[in-house]
PDB file of N, CA and C in Angstrom:
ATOM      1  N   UNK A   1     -14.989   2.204  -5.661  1.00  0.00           N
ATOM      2  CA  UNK A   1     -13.963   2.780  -6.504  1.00  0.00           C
ATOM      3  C   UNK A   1     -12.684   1.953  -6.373  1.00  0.00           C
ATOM      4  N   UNK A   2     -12.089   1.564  -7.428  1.00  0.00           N
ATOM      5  CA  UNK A   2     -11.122   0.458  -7.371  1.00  0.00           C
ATOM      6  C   UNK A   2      -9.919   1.382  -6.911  1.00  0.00           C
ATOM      7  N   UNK A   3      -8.554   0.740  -6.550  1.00  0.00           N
ATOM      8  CA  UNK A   3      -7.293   1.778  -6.334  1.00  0.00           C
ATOM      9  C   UNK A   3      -6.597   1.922  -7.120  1.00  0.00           C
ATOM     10  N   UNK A   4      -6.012   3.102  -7.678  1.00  0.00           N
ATOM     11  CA  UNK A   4      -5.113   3.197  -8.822  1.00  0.00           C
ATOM     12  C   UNK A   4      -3.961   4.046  -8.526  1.00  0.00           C
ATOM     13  N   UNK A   5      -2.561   3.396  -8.200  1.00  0.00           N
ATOM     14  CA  UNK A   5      -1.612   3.325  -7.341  1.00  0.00           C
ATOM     15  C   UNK A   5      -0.976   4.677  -8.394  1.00  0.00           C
ATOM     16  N   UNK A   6      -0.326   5.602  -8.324  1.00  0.00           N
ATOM     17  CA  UNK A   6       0.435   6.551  -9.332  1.00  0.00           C
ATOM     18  C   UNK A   6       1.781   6.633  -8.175  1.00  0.00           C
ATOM     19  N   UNK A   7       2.552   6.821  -8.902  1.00  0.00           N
ATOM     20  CA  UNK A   7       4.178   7.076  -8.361  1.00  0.00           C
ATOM     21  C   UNK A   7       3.783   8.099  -7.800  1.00  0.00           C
ATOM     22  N   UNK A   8       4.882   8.337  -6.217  1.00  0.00           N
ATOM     23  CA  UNK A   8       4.877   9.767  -5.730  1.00  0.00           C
ATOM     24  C   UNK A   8       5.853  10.776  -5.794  1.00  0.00           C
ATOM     25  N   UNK A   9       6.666   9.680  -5.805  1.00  0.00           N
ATOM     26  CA  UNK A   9       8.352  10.437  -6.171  1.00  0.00           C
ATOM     27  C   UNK A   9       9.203   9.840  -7.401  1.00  0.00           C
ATOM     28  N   UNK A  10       9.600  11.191  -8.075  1.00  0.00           N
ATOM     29  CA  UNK A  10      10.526  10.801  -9.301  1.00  0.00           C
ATOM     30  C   UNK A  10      11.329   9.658  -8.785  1.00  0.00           C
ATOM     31  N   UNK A  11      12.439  10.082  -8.072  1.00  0.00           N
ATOM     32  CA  UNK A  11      13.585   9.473  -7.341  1.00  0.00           C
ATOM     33  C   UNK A  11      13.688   8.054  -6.521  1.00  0.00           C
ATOM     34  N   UNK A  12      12.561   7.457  -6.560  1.00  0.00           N
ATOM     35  CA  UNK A  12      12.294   6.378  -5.344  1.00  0.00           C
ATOM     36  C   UNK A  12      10.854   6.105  -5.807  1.00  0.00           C
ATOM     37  N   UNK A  13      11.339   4.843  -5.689  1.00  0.00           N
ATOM     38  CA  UNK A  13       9.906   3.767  -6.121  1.00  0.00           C
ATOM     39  C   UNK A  13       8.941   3.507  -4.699  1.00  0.00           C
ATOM     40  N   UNK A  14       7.856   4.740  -4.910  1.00  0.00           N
ATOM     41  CA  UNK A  14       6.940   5.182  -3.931  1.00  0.00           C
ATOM     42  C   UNK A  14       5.856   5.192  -5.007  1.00  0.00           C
ATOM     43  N   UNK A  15       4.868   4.156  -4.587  1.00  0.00           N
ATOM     44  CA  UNK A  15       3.276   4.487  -5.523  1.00  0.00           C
ATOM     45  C   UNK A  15       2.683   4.953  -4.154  1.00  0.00           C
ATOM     46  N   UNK A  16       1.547   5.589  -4.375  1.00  0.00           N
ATOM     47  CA  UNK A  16       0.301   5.530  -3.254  1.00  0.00           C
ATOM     48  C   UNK A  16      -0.768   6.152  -3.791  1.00  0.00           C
ATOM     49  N   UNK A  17      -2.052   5.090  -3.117  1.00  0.00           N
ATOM     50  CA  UNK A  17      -3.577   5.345  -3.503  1.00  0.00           C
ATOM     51  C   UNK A  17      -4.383   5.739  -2.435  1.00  0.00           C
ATOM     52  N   UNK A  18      -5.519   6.291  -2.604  1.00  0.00           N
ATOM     53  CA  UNK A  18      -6.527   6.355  -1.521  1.00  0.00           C
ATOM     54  C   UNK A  18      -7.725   5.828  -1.983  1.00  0.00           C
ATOM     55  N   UNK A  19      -8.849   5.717  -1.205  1.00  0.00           N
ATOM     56  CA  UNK A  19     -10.145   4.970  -1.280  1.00  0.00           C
ATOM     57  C   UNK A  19     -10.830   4.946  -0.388  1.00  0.00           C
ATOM     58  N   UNK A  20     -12.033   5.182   0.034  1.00  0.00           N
ATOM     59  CA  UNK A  20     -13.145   5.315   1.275  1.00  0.00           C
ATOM     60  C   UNK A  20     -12.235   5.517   2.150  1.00  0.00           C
ATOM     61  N   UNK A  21     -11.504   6.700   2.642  1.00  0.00           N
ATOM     62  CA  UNK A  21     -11.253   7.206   3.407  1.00  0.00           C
ATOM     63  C   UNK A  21      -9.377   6.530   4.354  1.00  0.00           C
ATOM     64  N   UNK A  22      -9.098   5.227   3.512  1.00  0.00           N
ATOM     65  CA  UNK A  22      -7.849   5.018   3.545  1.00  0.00           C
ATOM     66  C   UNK A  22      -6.591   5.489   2.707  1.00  0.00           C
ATOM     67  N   UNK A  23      -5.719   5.092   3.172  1.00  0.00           N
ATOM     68  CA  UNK A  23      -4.688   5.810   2.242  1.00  0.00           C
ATOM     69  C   UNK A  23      -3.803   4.015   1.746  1.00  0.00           C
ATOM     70  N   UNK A  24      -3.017   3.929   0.692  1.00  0.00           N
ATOM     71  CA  UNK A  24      -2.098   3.171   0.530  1.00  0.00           C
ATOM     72  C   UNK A  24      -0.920   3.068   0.201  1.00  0.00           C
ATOM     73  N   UNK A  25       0.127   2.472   0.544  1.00  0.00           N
ATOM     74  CA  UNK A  25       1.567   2.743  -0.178  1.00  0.00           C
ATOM     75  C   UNK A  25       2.300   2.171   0.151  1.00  0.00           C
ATOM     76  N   UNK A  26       2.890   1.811  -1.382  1.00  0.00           N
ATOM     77  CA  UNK A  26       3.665   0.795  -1.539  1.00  0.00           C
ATOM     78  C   UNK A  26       5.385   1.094  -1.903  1.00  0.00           C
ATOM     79  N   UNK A  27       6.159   0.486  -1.701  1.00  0.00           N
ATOM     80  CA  UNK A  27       7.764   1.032  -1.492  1.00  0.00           C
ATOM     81  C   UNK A  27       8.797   0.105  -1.324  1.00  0.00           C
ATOM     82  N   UNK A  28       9.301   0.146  -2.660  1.00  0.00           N
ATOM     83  CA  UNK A  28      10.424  -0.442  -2.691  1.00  0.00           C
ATOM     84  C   UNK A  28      11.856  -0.991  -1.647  1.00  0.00           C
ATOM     85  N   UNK A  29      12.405  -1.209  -1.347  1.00  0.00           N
ATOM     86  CA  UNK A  29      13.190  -1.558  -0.282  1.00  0.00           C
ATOM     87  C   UNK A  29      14.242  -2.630  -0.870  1.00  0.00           C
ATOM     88  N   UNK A  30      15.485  -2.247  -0.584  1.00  0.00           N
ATOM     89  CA  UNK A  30      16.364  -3.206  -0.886  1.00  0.00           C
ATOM     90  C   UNK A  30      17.782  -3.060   0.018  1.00  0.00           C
ATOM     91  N   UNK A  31      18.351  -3.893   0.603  1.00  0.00           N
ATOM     92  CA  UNK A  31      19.618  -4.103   1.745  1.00  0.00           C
ATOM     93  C   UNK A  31      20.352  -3.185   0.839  1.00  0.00           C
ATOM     94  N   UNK A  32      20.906  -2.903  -0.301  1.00  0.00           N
ATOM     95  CA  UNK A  32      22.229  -1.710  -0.459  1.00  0.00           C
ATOM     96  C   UNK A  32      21.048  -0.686  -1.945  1.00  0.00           C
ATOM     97  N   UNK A  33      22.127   0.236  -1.983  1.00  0.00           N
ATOM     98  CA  UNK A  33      21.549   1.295  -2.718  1.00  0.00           C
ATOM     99  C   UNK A  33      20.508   2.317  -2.233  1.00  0.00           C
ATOM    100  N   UNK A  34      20.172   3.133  -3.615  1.00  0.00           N
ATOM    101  CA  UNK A  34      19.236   4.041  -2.707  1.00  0.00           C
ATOM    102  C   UNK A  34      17.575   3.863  -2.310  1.00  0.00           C
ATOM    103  N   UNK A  35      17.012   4.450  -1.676  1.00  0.00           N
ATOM    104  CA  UNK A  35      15.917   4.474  -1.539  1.00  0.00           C
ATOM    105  C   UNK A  35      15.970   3.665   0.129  1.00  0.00           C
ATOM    106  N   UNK A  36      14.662   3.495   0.142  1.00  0.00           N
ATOM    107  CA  UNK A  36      14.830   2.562   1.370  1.00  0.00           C
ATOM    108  C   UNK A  36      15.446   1.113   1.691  1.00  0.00           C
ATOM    109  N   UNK A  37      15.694   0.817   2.615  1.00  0.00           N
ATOM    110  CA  UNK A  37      16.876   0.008   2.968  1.00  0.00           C
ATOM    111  C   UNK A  37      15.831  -1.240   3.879  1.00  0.00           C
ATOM    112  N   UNK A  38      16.056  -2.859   3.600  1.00  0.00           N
ATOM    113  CA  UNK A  38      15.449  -3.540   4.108  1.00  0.00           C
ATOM    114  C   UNK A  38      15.780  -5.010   3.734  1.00  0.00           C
ATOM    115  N   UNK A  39      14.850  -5.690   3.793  1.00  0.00           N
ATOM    116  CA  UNK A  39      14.561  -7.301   2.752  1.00  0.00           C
ATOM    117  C   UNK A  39      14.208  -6.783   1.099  1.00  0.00           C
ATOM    118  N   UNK A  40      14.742  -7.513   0.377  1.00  0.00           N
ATOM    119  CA  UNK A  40      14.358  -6.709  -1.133  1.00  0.00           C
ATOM    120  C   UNK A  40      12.868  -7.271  -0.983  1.00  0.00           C
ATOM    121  N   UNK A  41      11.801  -6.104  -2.149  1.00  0.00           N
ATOM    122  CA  UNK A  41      10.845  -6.417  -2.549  1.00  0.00           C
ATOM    123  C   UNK A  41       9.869  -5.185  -1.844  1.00  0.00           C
ATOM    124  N   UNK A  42       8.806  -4.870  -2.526  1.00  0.00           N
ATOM    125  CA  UNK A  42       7.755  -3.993  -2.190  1.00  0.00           C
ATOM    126  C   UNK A  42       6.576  -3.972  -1.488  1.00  0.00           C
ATOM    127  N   UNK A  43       7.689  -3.264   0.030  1.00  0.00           N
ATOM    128  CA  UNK A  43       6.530  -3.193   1.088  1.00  0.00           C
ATOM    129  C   UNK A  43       5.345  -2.159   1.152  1.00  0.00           C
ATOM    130  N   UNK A  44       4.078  -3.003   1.560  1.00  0.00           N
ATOM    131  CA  UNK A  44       2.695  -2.652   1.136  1.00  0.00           C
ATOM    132  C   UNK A  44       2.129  -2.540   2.996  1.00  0.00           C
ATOM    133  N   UNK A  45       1.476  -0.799   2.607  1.00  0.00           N
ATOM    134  CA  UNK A  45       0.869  -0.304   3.883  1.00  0.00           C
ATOM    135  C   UNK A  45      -0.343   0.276   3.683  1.00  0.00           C
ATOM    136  N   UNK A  46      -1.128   0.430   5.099  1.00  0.00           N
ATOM    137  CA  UNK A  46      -2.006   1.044   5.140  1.00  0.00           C
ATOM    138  C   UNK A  46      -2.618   2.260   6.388  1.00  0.00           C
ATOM    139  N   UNK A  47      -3.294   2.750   6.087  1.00  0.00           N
ATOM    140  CA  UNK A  47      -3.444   3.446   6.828  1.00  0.00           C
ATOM    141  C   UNK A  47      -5.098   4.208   6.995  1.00  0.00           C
ATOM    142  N   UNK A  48      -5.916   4.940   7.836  1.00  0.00           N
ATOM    143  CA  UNK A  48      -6.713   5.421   7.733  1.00  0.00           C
ATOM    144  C   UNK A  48      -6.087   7.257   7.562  1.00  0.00           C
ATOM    145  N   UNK A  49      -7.208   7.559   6.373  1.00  0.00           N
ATOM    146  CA  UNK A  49      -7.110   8.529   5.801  1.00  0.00           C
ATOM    147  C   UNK A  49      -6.764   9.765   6.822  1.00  0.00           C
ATOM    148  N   UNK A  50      -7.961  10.461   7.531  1.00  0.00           N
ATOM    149  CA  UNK A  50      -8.115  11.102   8.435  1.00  0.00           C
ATOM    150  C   UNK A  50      -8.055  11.186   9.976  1.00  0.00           C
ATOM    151  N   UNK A  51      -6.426  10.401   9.979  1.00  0.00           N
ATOM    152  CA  UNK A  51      -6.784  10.133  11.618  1.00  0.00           C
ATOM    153  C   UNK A  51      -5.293  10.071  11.866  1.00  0.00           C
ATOM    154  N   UNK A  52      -4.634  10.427  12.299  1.00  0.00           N
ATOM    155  CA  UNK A  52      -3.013  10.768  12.694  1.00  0.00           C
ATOM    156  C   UNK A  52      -2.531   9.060  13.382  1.00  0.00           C
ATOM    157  N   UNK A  53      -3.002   8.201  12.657  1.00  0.00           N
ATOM    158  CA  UNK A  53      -2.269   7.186  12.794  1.00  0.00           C
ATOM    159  C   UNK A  53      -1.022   6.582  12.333  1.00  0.00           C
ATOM    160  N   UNK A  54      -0.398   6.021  12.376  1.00  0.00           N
ATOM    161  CA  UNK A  54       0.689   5.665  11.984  1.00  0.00           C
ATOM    162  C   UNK A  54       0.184   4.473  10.957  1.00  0.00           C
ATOM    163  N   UNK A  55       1.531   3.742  10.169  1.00  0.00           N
ATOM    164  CA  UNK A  55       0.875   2.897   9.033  1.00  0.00           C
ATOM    165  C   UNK A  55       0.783   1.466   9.652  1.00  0.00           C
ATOM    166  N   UNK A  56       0.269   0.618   8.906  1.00  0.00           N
ATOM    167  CA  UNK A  56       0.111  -1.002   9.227  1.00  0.00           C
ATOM    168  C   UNK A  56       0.507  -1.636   8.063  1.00  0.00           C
ATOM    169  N   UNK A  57       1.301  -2.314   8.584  1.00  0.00           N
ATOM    170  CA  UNK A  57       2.190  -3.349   7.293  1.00  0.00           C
ATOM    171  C   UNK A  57       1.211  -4.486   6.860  1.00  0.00           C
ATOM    172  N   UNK A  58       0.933  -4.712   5.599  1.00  0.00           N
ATOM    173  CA  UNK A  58       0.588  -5.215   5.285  1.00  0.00           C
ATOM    174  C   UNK A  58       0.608  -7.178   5.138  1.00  0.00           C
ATOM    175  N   UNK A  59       0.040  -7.928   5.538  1.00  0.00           N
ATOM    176  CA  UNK A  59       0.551  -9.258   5.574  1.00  0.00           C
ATOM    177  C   UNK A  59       1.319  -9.928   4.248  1.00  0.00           C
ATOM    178  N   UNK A  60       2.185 -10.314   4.780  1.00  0.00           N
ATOM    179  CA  UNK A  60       2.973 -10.884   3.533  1.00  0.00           C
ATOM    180  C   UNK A  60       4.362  -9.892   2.726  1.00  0.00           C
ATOM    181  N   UNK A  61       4.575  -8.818   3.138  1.00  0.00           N
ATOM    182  CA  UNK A  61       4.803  -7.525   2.953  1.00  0.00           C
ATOM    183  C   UNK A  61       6.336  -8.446   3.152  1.00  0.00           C
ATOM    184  N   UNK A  62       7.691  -7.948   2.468  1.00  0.00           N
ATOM    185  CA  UNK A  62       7.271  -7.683   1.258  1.00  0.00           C
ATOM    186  C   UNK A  62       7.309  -8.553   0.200  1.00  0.00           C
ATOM    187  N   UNK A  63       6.805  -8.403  -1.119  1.00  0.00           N
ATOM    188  CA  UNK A  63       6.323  -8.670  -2.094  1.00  0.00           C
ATOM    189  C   UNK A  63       7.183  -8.819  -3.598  1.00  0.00           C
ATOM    190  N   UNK A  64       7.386 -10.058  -3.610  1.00  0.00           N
ATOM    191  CA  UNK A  64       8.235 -10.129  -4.984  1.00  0.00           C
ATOM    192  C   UNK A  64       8.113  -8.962  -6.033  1.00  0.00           C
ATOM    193  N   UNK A  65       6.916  -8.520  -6.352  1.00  0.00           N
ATOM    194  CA  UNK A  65       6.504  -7.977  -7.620  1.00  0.00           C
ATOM    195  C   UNK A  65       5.312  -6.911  -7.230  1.00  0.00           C
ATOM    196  N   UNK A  66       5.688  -5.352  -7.880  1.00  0.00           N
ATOM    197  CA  UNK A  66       4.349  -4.420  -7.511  1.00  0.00           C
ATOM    198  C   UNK A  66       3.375  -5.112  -7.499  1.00  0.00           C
ATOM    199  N   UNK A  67       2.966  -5.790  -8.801  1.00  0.00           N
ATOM    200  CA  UNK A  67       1.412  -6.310  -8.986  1.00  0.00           C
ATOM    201  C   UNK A  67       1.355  -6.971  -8.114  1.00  0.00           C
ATOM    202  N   UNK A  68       2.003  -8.166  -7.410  1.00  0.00           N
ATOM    203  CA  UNK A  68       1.708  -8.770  -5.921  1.00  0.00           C
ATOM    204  C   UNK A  68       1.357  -7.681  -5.004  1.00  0.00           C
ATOM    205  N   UNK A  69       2.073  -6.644  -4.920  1.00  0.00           N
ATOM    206  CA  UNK A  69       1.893  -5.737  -3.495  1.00  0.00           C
ATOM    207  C   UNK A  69       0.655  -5.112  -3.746  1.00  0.00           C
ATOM    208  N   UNK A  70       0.313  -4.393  -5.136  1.00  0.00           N
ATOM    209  CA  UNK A  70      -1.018  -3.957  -6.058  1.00  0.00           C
ATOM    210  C   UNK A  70      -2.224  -4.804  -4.924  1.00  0.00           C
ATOM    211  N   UNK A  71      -1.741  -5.895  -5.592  1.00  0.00           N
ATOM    212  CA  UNK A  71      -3.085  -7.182  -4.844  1.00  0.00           C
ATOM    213  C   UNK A  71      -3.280  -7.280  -3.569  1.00  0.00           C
ATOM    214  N   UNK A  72      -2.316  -6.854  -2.991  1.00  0.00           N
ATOM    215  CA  UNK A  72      -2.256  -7.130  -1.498  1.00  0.00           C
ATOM    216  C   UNK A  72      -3.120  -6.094  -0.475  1.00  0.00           C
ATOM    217  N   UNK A  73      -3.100  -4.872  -1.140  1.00  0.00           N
ATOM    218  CA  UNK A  73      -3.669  -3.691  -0.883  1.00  0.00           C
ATOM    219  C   UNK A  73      -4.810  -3.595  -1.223  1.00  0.00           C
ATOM    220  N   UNK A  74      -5.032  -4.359  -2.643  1.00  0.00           N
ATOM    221  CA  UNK A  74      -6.800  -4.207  -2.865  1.00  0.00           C
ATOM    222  C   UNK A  74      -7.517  -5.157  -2.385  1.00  0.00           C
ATOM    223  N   UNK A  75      -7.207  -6.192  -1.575  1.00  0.00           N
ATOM    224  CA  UNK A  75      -7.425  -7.925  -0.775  1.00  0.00           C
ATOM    225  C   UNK A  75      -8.178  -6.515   0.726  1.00  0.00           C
ATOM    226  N   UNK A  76      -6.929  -6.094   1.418  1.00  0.00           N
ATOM    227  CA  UNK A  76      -6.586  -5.208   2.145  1.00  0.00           C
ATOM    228  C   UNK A  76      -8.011  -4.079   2.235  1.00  0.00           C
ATOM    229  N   UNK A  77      -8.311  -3.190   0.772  1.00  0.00           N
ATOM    230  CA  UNK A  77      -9.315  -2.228   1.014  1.00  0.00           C
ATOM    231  C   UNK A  77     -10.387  -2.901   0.975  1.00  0.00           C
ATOM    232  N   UNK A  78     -10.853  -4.395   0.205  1.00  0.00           N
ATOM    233  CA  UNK A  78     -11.914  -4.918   0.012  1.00  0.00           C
ATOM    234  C   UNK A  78     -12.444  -5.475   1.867  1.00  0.00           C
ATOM    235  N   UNK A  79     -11.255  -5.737   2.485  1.00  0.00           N
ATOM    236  CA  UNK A  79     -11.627  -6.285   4.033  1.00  0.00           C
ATOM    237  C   UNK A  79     -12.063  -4.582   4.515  1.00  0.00           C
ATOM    238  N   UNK A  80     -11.251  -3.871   4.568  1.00  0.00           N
ATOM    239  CA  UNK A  80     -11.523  -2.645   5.345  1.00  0.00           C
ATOM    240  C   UNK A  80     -12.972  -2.286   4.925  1.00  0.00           C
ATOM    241  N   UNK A  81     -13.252  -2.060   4.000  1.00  0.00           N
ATOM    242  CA  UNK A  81     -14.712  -1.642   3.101  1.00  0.00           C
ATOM    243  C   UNK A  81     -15.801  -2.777   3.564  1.00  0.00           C
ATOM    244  N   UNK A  82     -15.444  -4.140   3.666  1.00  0.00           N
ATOM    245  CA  UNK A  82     -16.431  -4.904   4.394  1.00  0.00           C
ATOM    246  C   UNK A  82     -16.616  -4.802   5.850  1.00  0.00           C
ATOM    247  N   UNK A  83     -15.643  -4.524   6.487  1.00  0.00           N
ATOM    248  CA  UNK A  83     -15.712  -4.755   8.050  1.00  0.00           C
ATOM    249  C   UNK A  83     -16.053  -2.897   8.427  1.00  0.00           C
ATOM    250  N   UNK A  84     -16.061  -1.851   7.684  1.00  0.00           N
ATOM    251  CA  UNK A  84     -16.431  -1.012   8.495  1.00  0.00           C
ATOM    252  C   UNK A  84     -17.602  -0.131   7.567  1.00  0.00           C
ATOM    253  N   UNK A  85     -18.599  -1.125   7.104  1.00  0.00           N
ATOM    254  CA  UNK A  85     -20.038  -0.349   6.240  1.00  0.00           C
ATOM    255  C   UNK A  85     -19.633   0.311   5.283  1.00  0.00           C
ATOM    256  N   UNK A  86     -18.101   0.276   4.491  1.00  0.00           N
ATOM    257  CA  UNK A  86     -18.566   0.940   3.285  1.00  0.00           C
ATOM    258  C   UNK A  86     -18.652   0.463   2.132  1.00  0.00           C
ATOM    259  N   UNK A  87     -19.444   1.359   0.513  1.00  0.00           N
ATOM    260  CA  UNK A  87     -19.500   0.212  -0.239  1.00  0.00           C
ATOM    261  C   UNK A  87     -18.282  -0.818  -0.438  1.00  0.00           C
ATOM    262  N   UNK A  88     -18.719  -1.389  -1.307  1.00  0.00           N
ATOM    263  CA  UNK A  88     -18.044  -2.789  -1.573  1.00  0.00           C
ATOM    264  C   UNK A  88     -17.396  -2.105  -2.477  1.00  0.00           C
ATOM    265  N   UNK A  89     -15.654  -2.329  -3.041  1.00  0.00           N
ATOM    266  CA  UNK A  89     -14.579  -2.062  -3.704  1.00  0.00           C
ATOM    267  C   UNK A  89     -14.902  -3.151  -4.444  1.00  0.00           C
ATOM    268  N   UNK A  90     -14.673  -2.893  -5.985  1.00  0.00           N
ATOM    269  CA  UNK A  90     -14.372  -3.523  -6.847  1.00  0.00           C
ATOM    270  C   UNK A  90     -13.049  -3.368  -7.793  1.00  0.00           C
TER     271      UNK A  90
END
């Protein structure tokens, strides 16, 4: 099942997806204004679905452009889905 990122919050540029049992999300960030505060550009995380872990930043994070961060996450579920037996993400 491919990921299909939907906004989470009106107010703040928050997408997030799930897929075989991970979660994803991606988030805007910029040094002044609102929302989160950082390096500009959209940092891309991950996480396992069911397990009180905390998130893992994604390599390269962050990301000129959603569709870069988009890619980065589905690079991201296609490794997770290979390295722990589940189907293959397309």
């Amino acid at each position: 099942m491919p990921l299909q990122f939907h906004r989470s919050l009106e107010r703040m540029e928050i997408w997030s997806a799930s897929c075989d049992g991970f979660s994803f999300v991606i988030s805007f960030e910029s040094p002044t204004g609102p929302g989160f505060h950082g390096r500009s550009g959209y940092l891309a995380s991950w996480r396992p679905l069911y397990q009180n872990n905390g998130a893992i930043k994604i390599s390269g994070s962050p990301f000129r452009t959603l569709a870069e961060a988009e890619g980065a996450c589905r690079n991201m579920a296609e490794h997770l889905a290979a390295t722990t037996d589940l189907p293959h993400l397309t």
